[in-house]
Protein backbone atom coordinates (compact mmCIF):
# COMPACT_ATOMS: atom_id res chain seq x y z
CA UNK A 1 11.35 156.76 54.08
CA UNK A 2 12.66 154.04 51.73
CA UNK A 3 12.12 154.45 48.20
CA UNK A 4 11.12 151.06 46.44
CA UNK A 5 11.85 151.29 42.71
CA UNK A 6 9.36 148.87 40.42
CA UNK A 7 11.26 149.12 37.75
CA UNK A 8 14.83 147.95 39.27
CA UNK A 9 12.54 145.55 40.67
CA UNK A 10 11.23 143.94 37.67
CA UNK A 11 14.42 144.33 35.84
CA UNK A 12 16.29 142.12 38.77
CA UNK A 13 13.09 139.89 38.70
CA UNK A 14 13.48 139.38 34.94
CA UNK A 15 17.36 138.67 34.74
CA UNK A 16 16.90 136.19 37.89
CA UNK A 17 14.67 133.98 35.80
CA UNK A 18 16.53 133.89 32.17
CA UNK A 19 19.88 133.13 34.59
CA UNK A 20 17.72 130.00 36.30
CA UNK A 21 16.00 129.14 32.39
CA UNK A 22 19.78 128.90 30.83
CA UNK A 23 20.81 126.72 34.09
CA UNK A 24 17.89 124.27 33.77
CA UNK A 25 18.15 124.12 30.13
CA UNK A 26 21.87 123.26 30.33
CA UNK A 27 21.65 120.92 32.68
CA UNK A 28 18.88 119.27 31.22
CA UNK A 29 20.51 119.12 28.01
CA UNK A 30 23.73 117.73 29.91
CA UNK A 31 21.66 115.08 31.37
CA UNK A 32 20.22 114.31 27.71
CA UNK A 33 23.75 113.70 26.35
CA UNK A 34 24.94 111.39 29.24
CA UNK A 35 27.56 113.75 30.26
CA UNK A 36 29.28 113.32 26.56
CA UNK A 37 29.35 117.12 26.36
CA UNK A 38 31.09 119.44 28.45
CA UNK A 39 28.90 122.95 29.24
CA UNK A 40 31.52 124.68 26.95
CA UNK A 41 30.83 122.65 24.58
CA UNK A 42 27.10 122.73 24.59
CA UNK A 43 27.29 127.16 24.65
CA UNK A 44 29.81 126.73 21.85
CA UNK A 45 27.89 124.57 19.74
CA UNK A 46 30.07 121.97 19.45
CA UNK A 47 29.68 117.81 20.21
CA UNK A 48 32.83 115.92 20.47
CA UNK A 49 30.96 112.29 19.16
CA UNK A 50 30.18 114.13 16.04
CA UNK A 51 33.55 115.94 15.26
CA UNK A 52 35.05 112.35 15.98
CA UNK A 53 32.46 110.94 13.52
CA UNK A 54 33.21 113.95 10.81
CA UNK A 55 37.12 113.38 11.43
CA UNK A 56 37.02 109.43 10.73
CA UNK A 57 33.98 109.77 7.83
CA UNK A 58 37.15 112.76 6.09
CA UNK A 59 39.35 109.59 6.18
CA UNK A 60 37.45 107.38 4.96
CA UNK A 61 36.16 109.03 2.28
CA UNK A 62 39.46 110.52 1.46
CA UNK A 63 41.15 106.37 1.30
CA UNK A 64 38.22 105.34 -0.81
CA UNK A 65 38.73 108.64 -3.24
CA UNK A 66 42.29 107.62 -4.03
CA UNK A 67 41.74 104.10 -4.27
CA UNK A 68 39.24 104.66 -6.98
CA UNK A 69 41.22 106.90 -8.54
CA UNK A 70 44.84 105.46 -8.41
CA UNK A 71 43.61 101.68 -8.56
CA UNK A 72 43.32 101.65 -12.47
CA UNK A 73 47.06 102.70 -12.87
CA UNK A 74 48.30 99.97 -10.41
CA UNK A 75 49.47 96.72 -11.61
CA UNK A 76 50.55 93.27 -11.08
CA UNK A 77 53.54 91.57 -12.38
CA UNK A 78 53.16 87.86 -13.00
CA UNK A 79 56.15 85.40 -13.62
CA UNK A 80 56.34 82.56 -16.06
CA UNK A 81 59.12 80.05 -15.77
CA UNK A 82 59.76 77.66 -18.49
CA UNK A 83 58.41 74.13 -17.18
CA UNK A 84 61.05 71.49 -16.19
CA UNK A 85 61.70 68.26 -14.18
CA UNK A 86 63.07 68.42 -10.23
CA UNK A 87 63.47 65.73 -8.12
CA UNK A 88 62.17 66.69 -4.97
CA UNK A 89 62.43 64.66 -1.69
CA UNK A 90 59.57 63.42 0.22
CA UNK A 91 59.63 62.08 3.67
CA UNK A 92 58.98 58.00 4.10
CA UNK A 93 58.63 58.04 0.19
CA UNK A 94 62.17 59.05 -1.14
CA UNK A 95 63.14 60.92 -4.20
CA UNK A 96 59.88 62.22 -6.15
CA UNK A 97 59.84 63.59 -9.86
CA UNK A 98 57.75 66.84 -9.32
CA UNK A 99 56.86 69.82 -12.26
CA UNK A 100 58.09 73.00 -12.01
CA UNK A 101 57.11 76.09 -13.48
CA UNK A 102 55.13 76.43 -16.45
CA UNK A 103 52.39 78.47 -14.84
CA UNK A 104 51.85 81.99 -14.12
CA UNK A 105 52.34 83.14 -10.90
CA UNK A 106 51.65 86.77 -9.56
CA UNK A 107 55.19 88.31 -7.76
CA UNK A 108 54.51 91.93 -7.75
CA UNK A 109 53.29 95.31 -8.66
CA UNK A 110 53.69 98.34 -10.81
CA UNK A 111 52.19 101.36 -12.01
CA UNK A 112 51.97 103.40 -14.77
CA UNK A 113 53.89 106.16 -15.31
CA UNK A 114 53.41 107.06 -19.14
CA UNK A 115 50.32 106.40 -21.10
CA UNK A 116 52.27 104.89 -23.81
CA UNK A 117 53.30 101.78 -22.04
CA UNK A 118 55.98 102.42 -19.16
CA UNK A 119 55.43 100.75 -15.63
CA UNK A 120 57.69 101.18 -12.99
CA UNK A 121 58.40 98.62 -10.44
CA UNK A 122 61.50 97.22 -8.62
CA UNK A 123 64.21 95.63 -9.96
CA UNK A 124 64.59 92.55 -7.59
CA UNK A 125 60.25 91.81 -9.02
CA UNK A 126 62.03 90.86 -12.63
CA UNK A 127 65.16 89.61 -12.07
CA UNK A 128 64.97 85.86 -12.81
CA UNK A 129 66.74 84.69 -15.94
CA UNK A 130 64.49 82.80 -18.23
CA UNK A 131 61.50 84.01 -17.02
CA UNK A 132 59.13 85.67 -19.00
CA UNK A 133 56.49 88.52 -17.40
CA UNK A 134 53.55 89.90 -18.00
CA UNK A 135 51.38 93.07 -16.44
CA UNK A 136 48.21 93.02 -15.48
CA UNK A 137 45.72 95.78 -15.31
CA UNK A 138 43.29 96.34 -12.91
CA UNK A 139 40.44 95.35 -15.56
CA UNK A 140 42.13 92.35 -15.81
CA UNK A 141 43.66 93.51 -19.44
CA UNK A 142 47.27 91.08 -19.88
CA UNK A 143 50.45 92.24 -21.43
CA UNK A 144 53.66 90.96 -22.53
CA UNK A 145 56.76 93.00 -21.19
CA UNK A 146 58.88 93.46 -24.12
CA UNK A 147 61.70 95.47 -22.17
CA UNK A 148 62.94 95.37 -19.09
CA UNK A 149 65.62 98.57 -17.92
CA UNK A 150 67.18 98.27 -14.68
CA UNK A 151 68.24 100.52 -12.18
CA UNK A 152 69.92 98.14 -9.87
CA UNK A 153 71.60 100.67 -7.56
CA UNK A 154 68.06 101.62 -6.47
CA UNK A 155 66.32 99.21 -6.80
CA UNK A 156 64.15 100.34 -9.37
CA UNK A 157 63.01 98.92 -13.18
CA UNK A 158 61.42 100.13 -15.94
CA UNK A 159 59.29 97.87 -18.20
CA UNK A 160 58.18 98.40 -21.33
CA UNK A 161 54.49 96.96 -22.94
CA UNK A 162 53.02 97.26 -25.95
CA UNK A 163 49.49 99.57 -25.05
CA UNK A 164 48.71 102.73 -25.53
CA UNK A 165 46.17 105.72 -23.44
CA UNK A 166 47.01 104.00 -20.26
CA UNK A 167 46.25 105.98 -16.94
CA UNK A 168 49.53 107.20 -15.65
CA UNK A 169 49.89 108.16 -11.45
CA UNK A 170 50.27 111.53 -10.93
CA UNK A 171 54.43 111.59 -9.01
CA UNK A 172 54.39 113.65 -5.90
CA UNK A 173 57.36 115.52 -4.17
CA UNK A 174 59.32 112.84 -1.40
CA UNK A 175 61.60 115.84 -0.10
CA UNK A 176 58.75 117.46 1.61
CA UNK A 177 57.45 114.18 3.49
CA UNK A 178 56.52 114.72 6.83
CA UNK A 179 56.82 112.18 10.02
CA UNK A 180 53.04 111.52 10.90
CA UNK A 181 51.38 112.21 7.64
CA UNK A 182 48.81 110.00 6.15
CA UNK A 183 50.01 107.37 3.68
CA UNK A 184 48.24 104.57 1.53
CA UNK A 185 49.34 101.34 0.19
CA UNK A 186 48.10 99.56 -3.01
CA UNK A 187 49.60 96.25 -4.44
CA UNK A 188 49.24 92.68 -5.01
CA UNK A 189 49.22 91.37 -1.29
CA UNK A 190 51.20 87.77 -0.95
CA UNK A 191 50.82 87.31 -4.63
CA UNK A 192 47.39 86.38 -3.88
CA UNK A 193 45.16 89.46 -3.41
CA UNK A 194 45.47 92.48 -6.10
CA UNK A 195 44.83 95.80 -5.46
CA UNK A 196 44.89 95.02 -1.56
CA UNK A 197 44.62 98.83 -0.25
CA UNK A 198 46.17 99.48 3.41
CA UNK A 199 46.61 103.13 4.82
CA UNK A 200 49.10 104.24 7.91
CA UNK A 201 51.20 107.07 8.43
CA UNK A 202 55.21 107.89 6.92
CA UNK A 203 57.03 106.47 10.39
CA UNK A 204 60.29 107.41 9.41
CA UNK A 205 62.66 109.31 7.10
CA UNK A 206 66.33 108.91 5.73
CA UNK A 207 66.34 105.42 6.85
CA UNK A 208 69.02 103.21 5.25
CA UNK A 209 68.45 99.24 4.38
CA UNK A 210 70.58 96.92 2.73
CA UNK A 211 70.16 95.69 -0.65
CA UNK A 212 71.96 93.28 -2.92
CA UNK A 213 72.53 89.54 -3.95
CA UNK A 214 75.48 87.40 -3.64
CA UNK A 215 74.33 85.77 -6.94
CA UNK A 216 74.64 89.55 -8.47
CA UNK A 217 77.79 90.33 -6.31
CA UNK A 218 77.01 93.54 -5.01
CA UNK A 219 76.16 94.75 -1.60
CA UNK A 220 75.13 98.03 -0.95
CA UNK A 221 72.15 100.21 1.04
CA UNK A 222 69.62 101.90 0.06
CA UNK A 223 69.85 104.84 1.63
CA UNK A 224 67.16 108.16 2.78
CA UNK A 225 64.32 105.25 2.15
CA UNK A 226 60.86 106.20 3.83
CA UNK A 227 59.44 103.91 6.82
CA UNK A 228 55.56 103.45 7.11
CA UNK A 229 53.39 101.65 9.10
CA UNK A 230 51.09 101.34 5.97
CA UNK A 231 50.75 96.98 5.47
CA UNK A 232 53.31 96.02 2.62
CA UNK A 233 53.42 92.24 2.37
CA UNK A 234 55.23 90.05 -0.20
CA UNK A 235 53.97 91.10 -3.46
CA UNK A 236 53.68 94.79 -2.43
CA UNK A 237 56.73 95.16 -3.89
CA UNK A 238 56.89 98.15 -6.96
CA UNK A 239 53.57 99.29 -5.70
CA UNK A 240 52.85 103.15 -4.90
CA UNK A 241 53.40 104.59 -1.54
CA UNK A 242 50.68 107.48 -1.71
CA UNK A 243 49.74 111.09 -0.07
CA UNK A 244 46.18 111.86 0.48
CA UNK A 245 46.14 113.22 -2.69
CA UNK A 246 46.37 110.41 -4.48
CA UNK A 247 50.17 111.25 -5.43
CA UNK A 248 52.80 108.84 -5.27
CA UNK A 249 55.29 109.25 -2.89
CA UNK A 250 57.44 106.29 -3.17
CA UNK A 251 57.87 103.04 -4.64
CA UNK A 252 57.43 100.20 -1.82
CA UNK A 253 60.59 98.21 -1.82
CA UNK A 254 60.90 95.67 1.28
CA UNK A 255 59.44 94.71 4.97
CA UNK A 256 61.18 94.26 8.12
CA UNK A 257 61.65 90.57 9.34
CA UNK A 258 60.32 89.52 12.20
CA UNK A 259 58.66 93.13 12.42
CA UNK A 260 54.80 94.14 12.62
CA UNK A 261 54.19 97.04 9.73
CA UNK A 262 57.65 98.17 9.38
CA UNK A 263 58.02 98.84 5.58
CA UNK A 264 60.07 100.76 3.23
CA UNK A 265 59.82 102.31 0.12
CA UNK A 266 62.34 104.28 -2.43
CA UNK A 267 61.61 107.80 -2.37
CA UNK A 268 59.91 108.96 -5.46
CA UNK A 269 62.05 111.92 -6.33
CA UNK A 270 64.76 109.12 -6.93
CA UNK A 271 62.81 107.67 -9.42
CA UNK A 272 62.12 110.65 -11.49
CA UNK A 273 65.58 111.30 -11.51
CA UNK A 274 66.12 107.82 -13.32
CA UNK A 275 63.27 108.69 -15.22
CA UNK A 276 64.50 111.77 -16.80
CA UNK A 277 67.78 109.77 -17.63
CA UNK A 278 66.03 106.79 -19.37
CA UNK A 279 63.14 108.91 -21.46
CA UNK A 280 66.40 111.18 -22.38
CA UNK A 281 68.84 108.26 -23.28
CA UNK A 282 66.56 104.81 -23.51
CA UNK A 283 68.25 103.52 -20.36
CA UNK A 284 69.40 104.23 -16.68
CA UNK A 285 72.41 105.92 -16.34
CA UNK A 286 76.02 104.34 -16.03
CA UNK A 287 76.95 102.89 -12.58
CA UNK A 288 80.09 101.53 -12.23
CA UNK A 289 80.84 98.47 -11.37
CA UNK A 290 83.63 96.42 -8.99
CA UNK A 291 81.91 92.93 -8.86
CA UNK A 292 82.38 91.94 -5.06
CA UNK A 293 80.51 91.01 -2.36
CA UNK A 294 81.86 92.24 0.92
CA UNK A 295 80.97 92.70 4.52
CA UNK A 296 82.55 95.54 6.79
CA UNK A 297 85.07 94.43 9.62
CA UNK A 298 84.66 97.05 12.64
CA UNK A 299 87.08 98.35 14.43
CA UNK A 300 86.07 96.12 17.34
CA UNK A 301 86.63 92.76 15.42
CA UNK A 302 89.81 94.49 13.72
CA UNK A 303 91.07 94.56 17.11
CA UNK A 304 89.61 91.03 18.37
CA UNK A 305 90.65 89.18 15.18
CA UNK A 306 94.11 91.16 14.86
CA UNK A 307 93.29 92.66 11.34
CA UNK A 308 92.94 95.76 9.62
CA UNK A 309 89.27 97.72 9.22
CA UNK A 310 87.91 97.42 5.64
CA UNK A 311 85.56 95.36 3.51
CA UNK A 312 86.29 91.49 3.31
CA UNK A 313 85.80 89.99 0.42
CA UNK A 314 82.62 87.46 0.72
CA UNK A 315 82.67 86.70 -3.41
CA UNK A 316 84.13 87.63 -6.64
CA UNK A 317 82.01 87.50 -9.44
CA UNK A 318 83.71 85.50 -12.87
CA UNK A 319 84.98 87.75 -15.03
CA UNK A 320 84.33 90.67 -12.81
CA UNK A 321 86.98 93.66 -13.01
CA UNK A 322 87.45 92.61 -9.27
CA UNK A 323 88.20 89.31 -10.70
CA UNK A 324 90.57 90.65 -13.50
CA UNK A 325 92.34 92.46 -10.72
CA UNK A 326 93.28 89.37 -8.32
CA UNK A 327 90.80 89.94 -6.00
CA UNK A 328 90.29 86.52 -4.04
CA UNK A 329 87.51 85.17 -1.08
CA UNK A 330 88.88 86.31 1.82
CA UNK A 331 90.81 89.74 1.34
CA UNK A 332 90.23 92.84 3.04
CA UNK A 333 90.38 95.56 0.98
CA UNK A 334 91.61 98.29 3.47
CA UNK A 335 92.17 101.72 1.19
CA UNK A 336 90.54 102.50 -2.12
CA UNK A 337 93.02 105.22 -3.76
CA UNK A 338 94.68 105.97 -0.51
CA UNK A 339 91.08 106.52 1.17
CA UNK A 340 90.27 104.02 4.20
CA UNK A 341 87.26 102.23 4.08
CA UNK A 342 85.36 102.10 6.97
CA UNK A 343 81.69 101.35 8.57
CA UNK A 344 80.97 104.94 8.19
CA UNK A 345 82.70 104.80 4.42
CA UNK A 346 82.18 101.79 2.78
CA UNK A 347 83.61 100.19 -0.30
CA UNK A 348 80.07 100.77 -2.02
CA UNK A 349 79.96 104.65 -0.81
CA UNK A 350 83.01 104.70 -2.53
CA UNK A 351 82.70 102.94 -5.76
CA UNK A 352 79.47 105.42 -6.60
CA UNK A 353 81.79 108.33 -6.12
CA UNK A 354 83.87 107.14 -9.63
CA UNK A 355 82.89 106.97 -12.95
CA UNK A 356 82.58 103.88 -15.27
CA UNK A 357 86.06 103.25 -17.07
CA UNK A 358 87.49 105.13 -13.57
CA UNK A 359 91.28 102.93 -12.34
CA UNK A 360 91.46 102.08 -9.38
CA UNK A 361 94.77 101.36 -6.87
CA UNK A 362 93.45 99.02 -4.08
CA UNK A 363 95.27 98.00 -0.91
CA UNK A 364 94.38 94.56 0.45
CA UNK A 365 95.33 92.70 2.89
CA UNK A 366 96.07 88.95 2.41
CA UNK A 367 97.34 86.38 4.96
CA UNK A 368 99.29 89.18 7.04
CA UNK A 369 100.88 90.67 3.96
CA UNK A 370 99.59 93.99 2.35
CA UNK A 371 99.27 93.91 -1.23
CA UNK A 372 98.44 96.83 -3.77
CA UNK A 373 96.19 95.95 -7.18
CA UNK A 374 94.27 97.59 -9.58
CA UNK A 375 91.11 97.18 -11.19
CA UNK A 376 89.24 99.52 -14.02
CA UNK A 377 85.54 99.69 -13.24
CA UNK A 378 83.02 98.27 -15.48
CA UNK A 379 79.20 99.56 -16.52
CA UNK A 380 76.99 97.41 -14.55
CA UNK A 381 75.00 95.84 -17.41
CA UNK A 382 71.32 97.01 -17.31
């Protein structure tokens, strides 16, 4: 005789038609959501369009957050040059007397880094002589620079206005900087467009550009700069490179040519260093100074061109200790107190090793002869 037990029965029953409720509910709900969300995803809770939409709505929230925060210490630099007469030639119509200067014209940005006045920006933004500038806040608020310290080495300047309970950035830390983090953008765009707010990521670290002017006669890189894919256009230039949290992580100092979002900027930890030194002294500190400009012969086109490696001599600037030494256009300045100068040690990596007022016994090479001067390094004047 078979037993039949009702109450296994039932139970089975029971447990058959919550298994075929949960199936028709998922795959109704599946069916709902035009296949969007996976069945793990619909037990777990979870929708992938919304985490997206939460994700890019963090972002976006967290940009506008630091623009509104940050915006009212970020400035523009304007230039004024005194106005004069150029002749200026015109196709089909010859020689034409034309105006120049006279004008204010926006070149770059700042920001503020003490409420009593100081903006930081870089130095190539103010270096014309016979210009006068002016800052400009984000409420449109104008003010003469009175001082102008330069950090030429890094490419960094200090300038000094006459205002006082200004909002100051907050500086981040540049030595932590990660590859891939977020990073935001604020400056005067082209000269045209202030407070012009792009975001990317940091794209590189420990890059090195070069920097210098043959008018200046120095060459030299900038070395350990940061590389972001964050828009920096002409007129960028001295504006913040920022974290999420509104800090500022560097100061943005130049674009790639011929390059789509490939920009640098000067580490910020570099510029508190030079900040410490000019709040302590009134000024950057002492950098000595040669007064060439030089470009590196390889070993390759030592070889090709049947020359020694070192740093020929592009320029000499007038009165120059280079100059005062007997420096002349087309040496090759091969050792620097017995030390060879190379690509991978260049005439600039050494200068920065010495100290202002420092002697030094150089070994050229001139027309197939090798010659041995010396030449007592200067302060580069600020």
């Amino acid at each position: 005789m078979r037993i039949f037990n009702t109450g296994k029965f039932f139970l089975g029953v029971g447990i058959g038609i919550v298994i075929f409720l949960l199936i028709y509910a998922i795959g109704n709900s599946v069916n709902n959501s035009s296949g969007l969300e996976s069945i793990e995803e619909l037990l777990s809770g979870t929708r992938s369009v919304g985490v997206v939409e939460q994700k890019l709505l963090k972002e976006e929230n967290v940009v506008i957050d630091v623009a509104g925060r940050v915006s009212p210490s970020v400035v523009t630099v304007s230039i004024e040059i005194p106005e004069r007469q150029v002749l200026e030639y015109v196709p089909f119509q010859g020689f034409q007397q034309r105006t120049q200067g006279g004008q204010p014209q926006d070149i770059g940005t700042g920001f503020v880094v003490d409420a009593e006045g100081l903006v930081v920006t870089n130095k190539h933004v103010v270096n014309t002589s016979g210009a006068t500038y002016k800052v400009i806040t984000n409420d449109d608020e104008e003010y003469e620079v009175k001082e102008i310290s330069k950090d030429p080495s890094n490419d960094i300047a200090i300038l000094k206005i006459d205002a006082t309970d200004l909002p100051a950035v907050e500086l981040g830390d540049s030595d932590g900087l990660k590859v891939g983090q977020f990073a935001i953008a604020i400056g005067t765009a082209l000269g045209e467009f202030r407070h012009t707010v792009t975001t990317g990521v940091v794209s590189g670290l420990g890059r090195g550009i070069t920097a210098g002017s043959a008018f200046e006669g120095f060459v030299e890189r900038l070395d350990n700069v940061i590389q972001t894919d964050a828009a920096i256009n002409p007129g960028n230039s001295g504006g913040p490179l920022l974290n999420s949290a509104g800090q500022v992580i560097g100061v943005n100092v130049a674009v790639a040519q011929g390059a789509e979002n490939v920009g640098f900027a000067i580490p910020i930890n570099v510029v508190k260093t030079g900040l410490e030194q000019f709040r302590q002294s009134g000024k950057f500190a002492s950098r000595p100074f040669l007064g060439v400009e030089y470009q590196m012969v390889s070993q390759r086109a030592a070889l090709m061109n049947e020359v020694p490696q070192g740093a020929y001599i592009l320029n000499v600037v007038d009165g120059s200790p280079a100059s005062g030494a007997g420096l002349e256009v087309d040496d090759i300045v091969v050792k620097i107190d017995g030390e060879n100068l190379s690509e991978e040690n260049q005439l600039s990596d050494v200068i920065t090793t010495k100290k202002v007022g420092d002697t030094l016994r150089l070994e050229i090479w001139r027309n197939g002869e090798t010659l041995t001067l010396t030449a007592t390094l200067s302060d580069f004047e600020n």
